[in-house]
C-alpha atoms as a PDB file:
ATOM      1  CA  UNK A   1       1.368  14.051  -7.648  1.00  0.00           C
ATOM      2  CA  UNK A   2       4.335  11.837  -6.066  1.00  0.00           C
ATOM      3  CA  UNK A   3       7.716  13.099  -6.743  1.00  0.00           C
ATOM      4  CA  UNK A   4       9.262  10.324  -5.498  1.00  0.00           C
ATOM      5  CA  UNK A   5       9.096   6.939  -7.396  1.00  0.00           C
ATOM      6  CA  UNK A   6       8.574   5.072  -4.269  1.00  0.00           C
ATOM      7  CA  UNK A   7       5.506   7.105  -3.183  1.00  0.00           C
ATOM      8  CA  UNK A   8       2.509   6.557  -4.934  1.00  0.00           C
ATOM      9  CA  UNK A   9       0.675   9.277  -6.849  1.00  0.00           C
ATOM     10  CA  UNK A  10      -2.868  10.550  -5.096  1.00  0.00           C
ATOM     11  CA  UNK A  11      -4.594  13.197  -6.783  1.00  0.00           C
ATOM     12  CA  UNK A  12      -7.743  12.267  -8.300  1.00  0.00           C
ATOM     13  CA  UNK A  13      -7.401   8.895  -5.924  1.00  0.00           C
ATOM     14  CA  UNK A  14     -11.125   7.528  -4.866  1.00  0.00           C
ATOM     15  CA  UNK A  15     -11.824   9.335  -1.398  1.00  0.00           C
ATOM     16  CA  UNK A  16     -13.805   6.257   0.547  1.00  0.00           C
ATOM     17  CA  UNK A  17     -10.518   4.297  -0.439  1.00  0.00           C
ATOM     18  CA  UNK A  18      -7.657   7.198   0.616  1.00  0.00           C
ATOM     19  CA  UNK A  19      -9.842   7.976   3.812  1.00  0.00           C
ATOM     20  CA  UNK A  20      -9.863   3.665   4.685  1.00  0.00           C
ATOM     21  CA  UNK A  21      -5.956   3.712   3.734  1.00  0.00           C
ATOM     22  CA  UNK A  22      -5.215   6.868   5.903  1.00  0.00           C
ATOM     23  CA  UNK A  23      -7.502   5.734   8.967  1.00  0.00           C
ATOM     24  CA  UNK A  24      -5.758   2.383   8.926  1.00  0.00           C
ATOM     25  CA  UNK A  25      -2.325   4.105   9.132  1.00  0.00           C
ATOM     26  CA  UNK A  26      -3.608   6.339  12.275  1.00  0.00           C
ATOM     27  CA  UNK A  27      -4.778   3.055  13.928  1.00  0.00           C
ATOM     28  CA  UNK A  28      -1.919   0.976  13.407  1.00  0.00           C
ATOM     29  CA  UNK A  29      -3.481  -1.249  11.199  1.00  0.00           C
ATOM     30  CA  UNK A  30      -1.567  -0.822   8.218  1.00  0.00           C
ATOM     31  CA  UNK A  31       2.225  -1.021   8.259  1.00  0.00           C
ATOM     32  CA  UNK A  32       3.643   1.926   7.846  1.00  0.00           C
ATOM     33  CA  UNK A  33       7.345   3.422   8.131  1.00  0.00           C
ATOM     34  CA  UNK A  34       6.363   7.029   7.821  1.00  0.00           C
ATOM     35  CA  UNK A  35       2.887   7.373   7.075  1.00  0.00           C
ATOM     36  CA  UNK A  36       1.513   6.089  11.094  1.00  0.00           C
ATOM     37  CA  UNK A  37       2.836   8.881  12.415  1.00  0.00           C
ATOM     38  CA  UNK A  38       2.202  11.048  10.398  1.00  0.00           C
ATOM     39  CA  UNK A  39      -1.816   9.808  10.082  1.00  0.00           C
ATOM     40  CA  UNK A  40      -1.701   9.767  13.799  1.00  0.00           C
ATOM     41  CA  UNK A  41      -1.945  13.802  14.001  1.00  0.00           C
ATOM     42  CA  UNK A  42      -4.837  14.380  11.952  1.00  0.00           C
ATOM     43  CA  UNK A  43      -8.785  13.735  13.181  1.00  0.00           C
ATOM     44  CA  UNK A  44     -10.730  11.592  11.699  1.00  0.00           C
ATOM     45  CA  UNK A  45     -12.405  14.869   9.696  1.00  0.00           C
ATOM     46  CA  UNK A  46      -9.398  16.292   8.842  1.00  0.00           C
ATOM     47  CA  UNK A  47      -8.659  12.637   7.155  1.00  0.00           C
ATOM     48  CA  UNK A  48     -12.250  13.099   5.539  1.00  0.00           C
ATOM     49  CA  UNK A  49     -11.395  16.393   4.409  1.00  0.00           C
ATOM     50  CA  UNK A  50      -8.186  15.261   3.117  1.00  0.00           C
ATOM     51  CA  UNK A  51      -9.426  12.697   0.950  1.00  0.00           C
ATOM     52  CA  UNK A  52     -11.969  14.938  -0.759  1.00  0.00           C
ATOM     53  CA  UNK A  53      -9.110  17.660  -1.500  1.00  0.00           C
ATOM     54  CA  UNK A  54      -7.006  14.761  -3.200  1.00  0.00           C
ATOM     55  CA  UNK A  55     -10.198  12.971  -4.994  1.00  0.00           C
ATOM     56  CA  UNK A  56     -10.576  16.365  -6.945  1.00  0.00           C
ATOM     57  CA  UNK A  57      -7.061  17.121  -8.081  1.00  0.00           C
ATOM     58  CA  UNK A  58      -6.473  16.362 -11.407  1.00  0.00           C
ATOM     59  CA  UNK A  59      -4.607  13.121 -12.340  1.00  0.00           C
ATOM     60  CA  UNK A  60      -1.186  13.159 -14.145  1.00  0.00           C
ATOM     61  CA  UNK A  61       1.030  10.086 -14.617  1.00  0.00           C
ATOM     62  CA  UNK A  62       4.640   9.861 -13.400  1.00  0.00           C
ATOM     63  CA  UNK A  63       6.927  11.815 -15.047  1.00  0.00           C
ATOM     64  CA  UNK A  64       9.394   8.732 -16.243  1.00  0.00           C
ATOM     65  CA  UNK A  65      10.215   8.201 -19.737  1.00  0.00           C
ATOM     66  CA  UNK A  66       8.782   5.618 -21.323  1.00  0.00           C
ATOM     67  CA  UNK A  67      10.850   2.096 -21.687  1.00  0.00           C
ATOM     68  CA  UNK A  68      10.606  -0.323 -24.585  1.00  0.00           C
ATOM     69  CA  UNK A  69       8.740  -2.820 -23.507  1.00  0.00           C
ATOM     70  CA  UNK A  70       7.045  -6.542 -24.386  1.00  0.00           C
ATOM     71  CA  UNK A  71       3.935  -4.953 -24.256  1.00  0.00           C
ATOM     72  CA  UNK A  72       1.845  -8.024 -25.704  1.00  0.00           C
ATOM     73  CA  UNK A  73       3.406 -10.543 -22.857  1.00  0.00           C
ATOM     74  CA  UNK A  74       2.516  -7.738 -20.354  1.00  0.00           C
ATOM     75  CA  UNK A  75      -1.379  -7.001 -21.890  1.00  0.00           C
ATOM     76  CA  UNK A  76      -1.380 -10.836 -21.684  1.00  0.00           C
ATOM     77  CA  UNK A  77      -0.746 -11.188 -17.639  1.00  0.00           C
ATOM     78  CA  UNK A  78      -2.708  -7.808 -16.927  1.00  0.00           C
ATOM     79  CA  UNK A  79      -5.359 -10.230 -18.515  1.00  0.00           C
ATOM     80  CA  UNK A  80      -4.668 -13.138 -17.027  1.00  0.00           C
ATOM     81  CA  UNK A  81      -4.025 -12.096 -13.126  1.00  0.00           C
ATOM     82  CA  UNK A  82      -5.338  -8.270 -13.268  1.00  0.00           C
ATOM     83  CA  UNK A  83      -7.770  -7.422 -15.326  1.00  0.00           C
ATOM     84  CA  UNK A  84     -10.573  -8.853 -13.221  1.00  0.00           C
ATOM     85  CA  UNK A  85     -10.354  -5.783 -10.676  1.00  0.00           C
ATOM     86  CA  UNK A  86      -7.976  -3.512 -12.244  1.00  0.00           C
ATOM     87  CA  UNK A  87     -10.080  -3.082 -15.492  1.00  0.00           C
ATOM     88  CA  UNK A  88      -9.014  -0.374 -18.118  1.00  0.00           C
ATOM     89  CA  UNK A  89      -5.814  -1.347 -18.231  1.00  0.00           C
ATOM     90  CA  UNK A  90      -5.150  -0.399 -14.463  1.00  0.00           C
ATOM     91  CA  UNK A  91      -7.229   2.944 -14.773  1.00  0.00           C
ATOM     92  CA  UNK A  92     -10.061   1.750 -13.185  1.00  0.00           C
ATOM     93  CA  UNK A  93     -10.376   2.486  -9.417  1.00  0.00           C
ATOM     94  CA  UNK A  94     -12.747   2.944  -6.421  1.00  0.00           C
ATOM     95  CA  UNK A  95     -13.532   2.983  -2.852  1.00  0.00           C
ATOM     96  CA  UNK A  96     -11.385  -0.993  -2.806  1.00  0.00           C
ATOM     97  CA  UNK A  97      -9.067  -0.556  -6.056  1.00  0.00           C
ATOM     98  CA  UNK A  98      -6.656   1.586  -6.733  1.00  0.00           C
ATOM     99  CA  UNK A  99      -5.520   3.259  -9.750  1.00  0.00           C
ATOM    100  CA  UNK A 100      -2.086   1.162 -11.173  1.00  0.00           C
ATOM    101  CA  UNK A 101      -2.110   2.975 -14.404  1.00  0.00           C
ATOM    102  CA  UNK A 102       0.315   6.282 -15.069  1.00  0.00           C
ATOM    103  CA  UNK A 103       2.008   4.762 -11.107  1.00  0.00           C
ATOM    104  CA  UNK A 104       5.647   4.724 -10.519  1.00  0.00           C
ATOM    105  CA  UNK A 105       7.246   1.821 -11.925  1.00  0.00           C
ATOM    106  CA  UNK A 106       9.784   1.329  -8.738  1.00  0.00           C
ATOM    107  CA  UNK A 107       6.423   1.650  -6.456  1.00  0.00           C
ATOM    108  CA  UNK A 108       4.580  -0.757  -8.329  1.00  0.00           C
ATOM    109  CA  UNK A 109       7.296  -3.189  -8.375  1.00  0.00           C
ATOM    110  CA  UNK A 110       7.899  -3.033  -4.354  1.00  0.00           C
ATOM    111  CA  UNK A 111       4.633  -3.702  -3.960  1.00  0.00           C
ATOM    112  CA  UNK A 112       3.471  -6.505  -6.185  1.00  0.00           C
ATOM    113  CA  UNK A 113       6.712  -7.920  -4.872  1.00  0.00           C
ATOM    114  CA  UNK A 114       5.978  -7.070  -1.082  1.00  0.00           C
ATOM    115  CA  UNK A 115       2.996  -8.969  -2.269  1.00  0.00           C
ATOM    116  CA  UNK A 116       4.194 -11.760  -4.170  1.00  0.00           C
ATOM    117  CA  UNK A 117       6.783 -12.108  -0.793  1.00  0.00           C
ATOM    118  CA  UNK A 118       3.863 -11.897   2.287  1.00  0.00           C
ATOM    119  CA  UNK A 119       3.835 -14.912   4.280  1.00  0.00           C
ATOM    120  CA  UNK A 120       6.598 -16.782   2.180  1.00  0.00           C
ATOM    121  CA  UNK A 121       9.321 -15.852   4.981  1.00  0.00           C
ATOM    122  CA  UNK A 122      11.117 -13.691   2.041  1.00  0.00           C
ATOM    123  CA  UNK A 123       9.024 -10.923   2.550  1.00  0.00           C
ATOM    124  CA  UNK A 124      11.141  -9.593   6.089  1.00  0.00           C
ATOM    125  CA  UNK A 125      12.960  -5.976   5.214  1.00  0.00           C
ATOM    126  CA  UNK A 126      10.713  -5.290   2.628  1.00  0.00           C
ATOM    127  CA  UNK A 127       9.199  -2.207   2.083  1.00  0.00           C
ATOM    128  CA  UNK A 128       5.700  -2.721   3.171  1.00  0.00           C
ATOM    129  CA  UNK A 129       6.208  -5.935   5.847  1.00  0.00           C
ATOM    130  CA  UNK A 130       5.341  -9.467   5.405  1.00  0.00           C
ATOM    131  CA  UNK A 131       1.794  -8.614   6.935  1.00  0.00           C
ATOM    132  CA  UNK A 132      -0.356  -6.493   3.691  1.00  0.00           C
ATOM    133  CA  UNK A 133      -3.916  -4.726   4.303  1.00  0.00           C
ATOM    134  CA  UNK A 134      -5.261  -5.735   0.672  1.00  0.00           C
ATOM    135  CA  UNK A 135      -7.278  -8.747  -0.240  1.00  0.00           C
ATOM    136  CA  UNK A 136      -5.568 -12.025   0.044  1.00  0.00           C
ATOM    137  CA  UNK A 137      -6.464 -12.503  -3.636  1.00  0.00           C
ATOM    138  CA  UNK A 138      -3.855 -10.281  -4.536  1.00  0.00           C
ATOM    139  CA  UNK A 139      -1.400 -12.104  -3.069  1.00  0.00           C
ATOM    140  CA  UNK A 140      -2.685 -15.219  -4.726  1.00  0.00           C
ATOM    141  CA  UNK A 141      -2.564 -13.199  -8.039  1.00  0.00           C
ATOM    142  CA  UNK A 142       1.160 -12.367  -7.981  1.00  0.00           C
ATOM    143  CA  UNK A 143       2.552 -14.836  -5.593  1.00  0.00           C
ATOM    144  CA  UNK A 144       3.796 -17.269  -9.413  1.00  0.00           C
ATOM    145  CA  UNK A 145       5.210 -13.952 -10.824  1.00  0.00           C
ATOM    146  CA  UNK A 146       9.117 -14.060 -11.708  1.00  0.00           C
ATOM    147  CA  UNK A 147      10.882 -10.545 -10.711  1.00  0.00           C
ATOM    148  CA  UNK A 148      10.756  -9.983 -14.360  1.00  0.00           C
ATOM    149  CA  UNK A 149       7.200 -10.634 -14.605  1.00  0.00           C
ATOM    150  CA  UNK A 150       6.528  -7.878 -11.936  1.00  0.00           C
ATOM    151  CA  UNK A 151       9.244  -5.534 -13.655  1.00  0.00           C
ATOM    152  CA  UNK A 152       7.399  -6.017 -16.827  1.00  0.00           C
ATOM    153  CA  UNK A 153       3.676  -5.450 -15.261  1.00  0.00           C
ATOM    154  CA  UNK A 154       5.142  -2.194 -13.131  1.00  0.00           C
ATOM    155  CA  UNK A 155       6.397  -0.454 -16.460  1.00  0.00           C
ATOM    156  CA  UNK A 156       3.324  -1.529 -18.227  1.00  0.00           C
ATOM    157  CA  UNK A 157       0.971   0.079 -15.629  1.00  0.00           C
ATOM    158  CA  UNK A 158       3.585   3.387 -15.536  1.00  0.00           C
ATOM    159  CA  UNK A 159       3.515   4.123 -19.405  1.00  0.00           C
ATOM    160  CA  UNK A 160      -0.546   4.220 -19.303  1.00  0.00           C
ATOM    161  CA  UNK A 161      -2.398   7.460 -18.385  1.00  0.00           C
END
């Protein structure tokens, strides 16, 4: 589990999906500030091995008190822009979609903004690049969403285990 809330959580994350995210880091296909080099000193079975340790740890949400928040206007664009792969109310993942749900609220928020941002010339400095491995439909999902829409979606996913 993440101690950090700018590093997502991992344990009990989908293994096809953290072995695809770790392989792109060793290759250079996935931006990285840290994570390259770090990817770049492990085999490709030591990755595989990896992702099976982390697929059967436990999952526990981040460990950030709970906000009061509009939690009908966010159920209403987790329905609207999210639901359709993040079902469950963000829980759902697999070998493509990760968990959201029990996530830090400060990591969720860089990246649906890092999303919202790719390839609008805004997105330069930001935490992930302009240039993000995930389906372009994600960045059609968030690309209309006010700061305070993504604020509100990042500490809805965060206060759901």
């Amino acid at each position: 589990m993440s101690e950090g809330p700018l590093v997502p959580s991992i344990a009990a994350m989908n293994a096809r999906l953290f072995f695809y995210i770790m392989r792109g880091y060793k290759l250079d296909e996935r931006p990285s500030t840290i994570m390259g080099r770090i990817a770049k000193g492990y085999s490709l079975k030591e990755l595989r091995a990896m992702a099976d340790y982390f697929e059967g740890r436990p999952w526990r949400g981040a460990l950030e008190a709970s906000l009061e928040i509009d939690r009908e206007r966010a159920l209403e664009l987790h329905d609207d822009l999210c639901a359709e792969c993040h079902d469950d109310e963000g829980r759902f993942q697999d070998k493509e979609i990760p968990r959201l749900a029990g996530q830090w609220p400060a990591y969720l928020s860089m990246m649906l903004t890092d999303y919202r941002d790719a390839g609008s010339g805004t997105a330069e400095g930001s935490a992930a690049g302009s240039v993000l491995p995930q389906p372009e439909k994600m960045r059609e999902r968030v690309q209309d969403l006010s700061d305070e829409e993504i604020n509100l979606l990042s500490l809805f996913y965060s206060q759901i285990n």
